[in-house]
Structures are given as C-alpha cells and as structure tokens.
C-alpha atoms as a PDB file:
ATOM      1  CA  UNK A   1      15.723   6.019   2.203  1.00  0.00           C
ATOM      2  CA  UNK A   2      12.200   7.770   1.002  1.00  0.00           C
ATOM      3  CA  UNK A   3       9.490   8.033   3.440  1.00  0.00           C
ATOM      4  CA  UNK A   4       6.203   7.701   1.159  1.00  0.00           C
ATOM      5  CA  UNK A   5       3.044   8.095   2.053  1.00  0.00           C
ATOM      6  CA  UNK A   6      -0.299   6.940   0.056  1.00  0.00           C
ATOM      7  CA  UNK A   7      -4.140   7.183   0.500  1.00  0.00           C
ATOM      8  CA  UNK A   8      -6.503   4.676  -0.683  1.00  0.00           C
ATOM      9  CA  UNK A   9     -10.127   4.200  -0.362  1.00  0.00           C
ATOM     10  CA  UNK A  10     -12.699   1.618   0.182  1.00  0.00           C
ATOM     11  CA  UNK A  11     -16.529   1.218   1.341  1.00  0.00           C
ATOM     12  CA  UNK A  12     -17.466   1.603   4.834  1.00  0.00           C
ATOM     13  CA  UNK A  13     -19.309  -1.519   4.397  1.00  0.00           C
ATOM     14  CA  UNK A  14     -15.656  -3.307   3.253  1.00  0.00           C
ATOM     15  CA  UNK A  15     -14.007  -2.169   6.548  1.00  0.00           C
ATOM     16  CA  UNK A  16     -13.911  -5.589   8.447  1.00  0.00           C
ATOM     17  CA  UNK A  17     -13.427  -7.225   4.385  1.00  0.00           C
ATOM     18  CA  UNK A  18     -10.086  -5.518   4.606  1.00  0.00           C
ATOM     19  CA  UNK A  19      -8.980  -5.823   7.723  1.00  0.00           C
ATOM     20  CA  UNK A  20      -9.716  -9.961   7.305  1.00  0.00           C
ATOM     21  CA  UNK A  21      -7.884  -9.961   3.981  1.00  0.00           C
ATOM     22  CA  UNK A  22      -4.827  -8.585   5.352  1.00  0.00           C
ATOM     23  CA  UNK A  23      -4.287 -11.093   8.295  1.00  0.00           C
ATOM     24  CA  UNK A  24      -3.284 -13.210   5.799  1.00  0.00           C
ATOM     25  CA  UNK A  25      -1.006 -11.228   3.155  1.00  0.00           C
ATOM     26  CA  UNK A  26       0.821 -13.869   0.558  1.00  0.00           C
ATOM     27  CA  UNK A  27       4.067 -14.771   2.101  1.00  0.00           C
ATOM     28  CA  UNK A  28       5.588 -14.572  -0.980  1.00  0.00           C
ATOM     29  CA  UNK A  29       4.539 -11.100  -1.202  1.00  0.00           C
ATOM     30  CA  UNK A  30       5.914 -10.062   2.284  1.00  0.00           C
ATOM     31  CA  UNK A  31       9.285 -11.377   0.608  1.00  0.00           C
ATOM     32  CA  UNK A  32       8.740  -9.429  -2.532  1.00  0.00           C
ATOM     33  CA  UNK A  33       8.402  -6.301  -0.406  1.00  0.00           C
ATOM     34  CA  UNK A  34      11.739  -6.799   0.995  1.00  0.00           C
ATOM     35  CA  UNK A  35      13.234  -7.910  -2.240  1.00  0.00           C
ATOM     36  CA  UNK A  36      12.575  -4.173  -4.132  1.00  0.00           C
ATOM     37  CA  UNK A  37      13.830  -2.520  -1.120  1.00  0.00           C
ATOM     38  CA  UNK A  38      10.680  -1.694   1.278  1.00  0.00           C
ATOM     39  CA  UNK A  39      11.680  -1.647   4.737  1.00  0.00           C
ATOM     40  CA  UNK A  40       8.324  -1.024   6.417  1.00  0.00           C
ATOM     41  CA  UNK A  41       5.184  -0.542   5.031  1.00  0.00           C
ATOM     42  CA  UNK A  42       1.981   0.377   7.344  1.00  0.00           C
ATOM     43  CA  UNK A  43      -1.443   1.273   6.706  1.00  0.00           C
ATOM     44  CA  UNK A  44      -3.923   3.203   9.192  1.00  0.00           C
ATOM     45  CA  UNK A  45      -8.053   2.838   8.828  1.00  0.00           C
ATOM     46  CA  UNK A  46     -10.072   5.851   9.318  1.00  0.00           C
ATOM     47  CA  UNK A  47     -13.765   4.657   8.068  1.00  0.00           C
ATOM     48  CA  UNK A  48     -13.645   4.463   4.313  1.00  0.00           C
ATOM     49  CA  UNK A  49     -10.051   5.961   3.633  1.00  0.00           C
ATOM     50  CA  UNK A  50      -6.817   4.459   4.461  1.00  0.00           C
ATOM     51  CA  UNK A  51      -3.658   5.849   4.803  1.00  0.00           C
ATOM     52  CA  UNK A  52      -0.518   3.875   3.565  1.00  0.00           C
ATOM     53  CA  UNK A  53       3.160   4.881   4.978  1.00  0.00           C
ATOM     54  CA  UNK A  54       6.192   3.242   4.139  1.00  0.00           C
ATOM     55  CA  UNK A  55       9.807   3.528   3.992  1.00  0.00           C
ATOM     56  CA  UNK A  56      11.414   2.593   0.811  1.00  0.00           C
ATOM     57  CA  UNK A  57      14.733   2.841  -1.092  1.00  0.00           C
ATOM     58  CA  UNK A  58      13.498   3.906  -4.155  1.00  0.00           C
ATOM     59  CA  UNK A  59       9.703   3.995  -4.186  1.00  0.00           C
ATOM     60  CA  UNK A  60       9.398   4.408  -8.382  1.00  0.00           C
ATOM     61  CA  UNK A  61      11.308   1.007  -8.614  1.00  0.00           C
ATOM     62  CA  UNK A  62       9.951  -0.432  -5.871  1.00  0.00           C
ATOM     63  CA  UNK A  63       6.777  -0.178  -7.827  1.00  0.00           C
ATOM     64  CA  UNK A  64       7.339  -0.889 -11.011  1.00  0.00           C
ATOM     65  CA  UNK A  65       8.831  -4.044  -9.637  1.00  0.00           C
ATOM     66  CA  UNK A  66       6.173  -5.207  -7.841  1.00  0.00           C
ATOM     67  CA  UNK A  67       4.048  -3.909 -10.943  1.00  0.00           C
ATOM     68  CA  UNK A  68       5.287  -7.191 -12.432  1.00  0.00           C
ATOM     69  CA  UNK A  69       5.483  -9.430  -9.871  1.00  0.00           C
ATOM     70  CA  UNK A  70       3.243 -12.544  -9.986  1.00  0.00           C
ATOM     71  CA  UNK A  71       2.254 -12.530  -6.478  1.00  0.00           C
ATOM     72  CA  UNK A  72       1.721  -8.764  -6.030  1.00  0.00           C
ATOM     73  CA  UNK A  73      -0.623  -8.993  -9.564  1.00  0.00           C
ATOM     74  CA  UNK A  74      -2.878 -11.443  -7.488  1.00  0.00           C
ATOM     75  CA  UNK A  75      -3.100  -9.668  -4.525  1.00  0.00           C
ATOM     76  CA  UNK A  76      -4.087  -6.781  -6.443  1.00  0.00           C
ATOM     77  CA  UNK A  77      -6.718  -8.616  -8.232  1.00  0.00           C
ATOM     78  CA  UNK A  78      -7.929 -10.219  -4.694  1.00  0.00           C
ATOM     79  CA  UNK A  79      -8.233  -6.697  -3.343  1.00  0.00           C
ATOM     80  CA  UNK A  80     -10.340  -4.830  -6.720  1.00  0.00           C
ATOM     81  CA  UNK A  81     -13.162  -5.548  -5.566  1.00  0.00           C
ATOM     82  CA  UNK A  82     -12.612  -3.232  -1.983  1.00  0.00           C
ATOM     83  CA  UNK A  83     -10.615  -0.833  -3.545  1.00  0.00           C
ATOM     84  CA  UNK A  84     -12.285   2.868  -5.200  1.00  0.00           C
ATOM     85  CA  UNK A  85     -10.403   4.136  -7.796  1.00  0.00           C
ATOM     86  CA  UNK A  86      -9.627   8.149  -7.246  1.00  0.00           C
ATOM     87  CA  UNK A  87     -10.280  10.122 -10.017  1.00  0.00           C
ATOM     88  CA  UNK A  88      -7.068   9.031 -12.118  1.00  0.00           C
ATOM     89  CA  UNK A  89      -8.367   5.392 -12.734  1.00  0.00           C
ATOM     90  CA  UNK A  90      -5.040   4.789 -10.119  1.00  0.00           C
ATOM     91  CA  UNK A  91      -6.208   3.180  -6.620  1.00  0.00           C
ATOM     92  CA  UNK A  92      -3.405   4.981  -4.765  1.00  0.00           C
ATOM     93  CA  UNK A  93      -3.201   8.955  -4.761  1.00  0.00           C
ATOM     94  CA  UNK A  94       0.522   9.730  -3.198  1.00  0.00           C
ATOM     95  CA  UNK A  95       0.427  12.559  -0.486  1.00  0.00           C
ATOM     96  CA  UNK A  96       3.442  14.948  -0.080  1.00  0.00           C
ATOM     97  CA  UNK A  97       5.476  15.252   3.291  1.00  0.00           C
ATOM     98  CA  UNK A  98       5.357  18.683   4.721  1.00  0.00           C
ATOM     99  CA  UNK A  99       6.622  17.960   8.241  1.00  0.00           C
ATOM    100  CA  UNK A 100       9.308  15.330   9.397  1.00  0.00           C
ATOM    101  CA  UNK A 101      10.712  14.853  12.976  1.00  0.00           C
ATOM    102  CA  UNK A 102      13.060  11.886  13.825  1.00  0.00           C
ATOM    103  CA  UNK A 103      15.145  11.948  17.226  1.00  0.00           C
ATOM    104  CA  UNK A 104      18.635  11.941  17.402  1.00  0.00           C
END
C-alpha cells in the first residue's frame, strides 16, 4: 500500500466554491476510486492551498485509470475553473514522505 500525498491550489475567493462542490462528489466516482485501488483519499484546506493524502495500491495506475475514466474526466472539468495550475501546466505537485509513524 503507498501513502501519497499531493498539493493543489485554488483562490482564496474559491474556498467555500470548493468546499460546496465536494459535498456532492459523483457517486460513480467514489466507486471509481475504489475500483483502481484507493483506499482513502483526504484533503485538508489551509486558505488557498490544499493538501491531498491518500492511501493507494499503486498510485501511477490508479491514475492513469482514472485519467480515462468518464466520470473522473467530468469532475475534472467541473473543478478547472477553481483549480491553479503549478508551474508544470499539472494541477497536482506530489510531495515526498520524510517521516512516517503508525502504531503497532
């Protein structure tokens, strides 16, 4: 299992946008999630930037999946408009794990 973790950025202006646009994720989408292996996804607000962590089988496949999946493609169009592309031209900059701690 990969733990990955993502930042992605929009307005401060778009905060309460986002926030209403993801009480009501496509269902189908939730069930695409689970289909390429994601077994929880989060994401954490801190003004403008937002920090994605989720736990994944395979997080390259996972993607590229969903990178063809009809109901992931509209969500992603639904959500351009809040979303600020980093400096890539990607809306998602992946962040490297430098500490883990997990009880026994």
């Amino acid at each position: 299992m990969e733990r990955v973790a993502f930042v992605l950025r929009i307005r401060e202006k778009d905060q309460q946008e986002y926030i209403k646009r993801h009480q009501a994720v496509y269902p189908e989408l939730l069930r695409a999630f689970e289909d390429v292996g994601i077994k929880t996804y989060s994401i954490f607000m801190d003004g403008g930037t937002l920090f994605a962590y989720m736990e994944v089988e395979n997080f390259n496949e996972a993607m590229a999946k969903l990178e063809r999946h009809e109901a992931n493609i509209r969500w992603q169009k639904y959500m351009s408009d809040l979303l600020i592309q980093h400096h890539d031209g990607g809306t998602i900059k992946v962040i490297p794990e430098v500490f883990h701690f997990e009880a026994k």
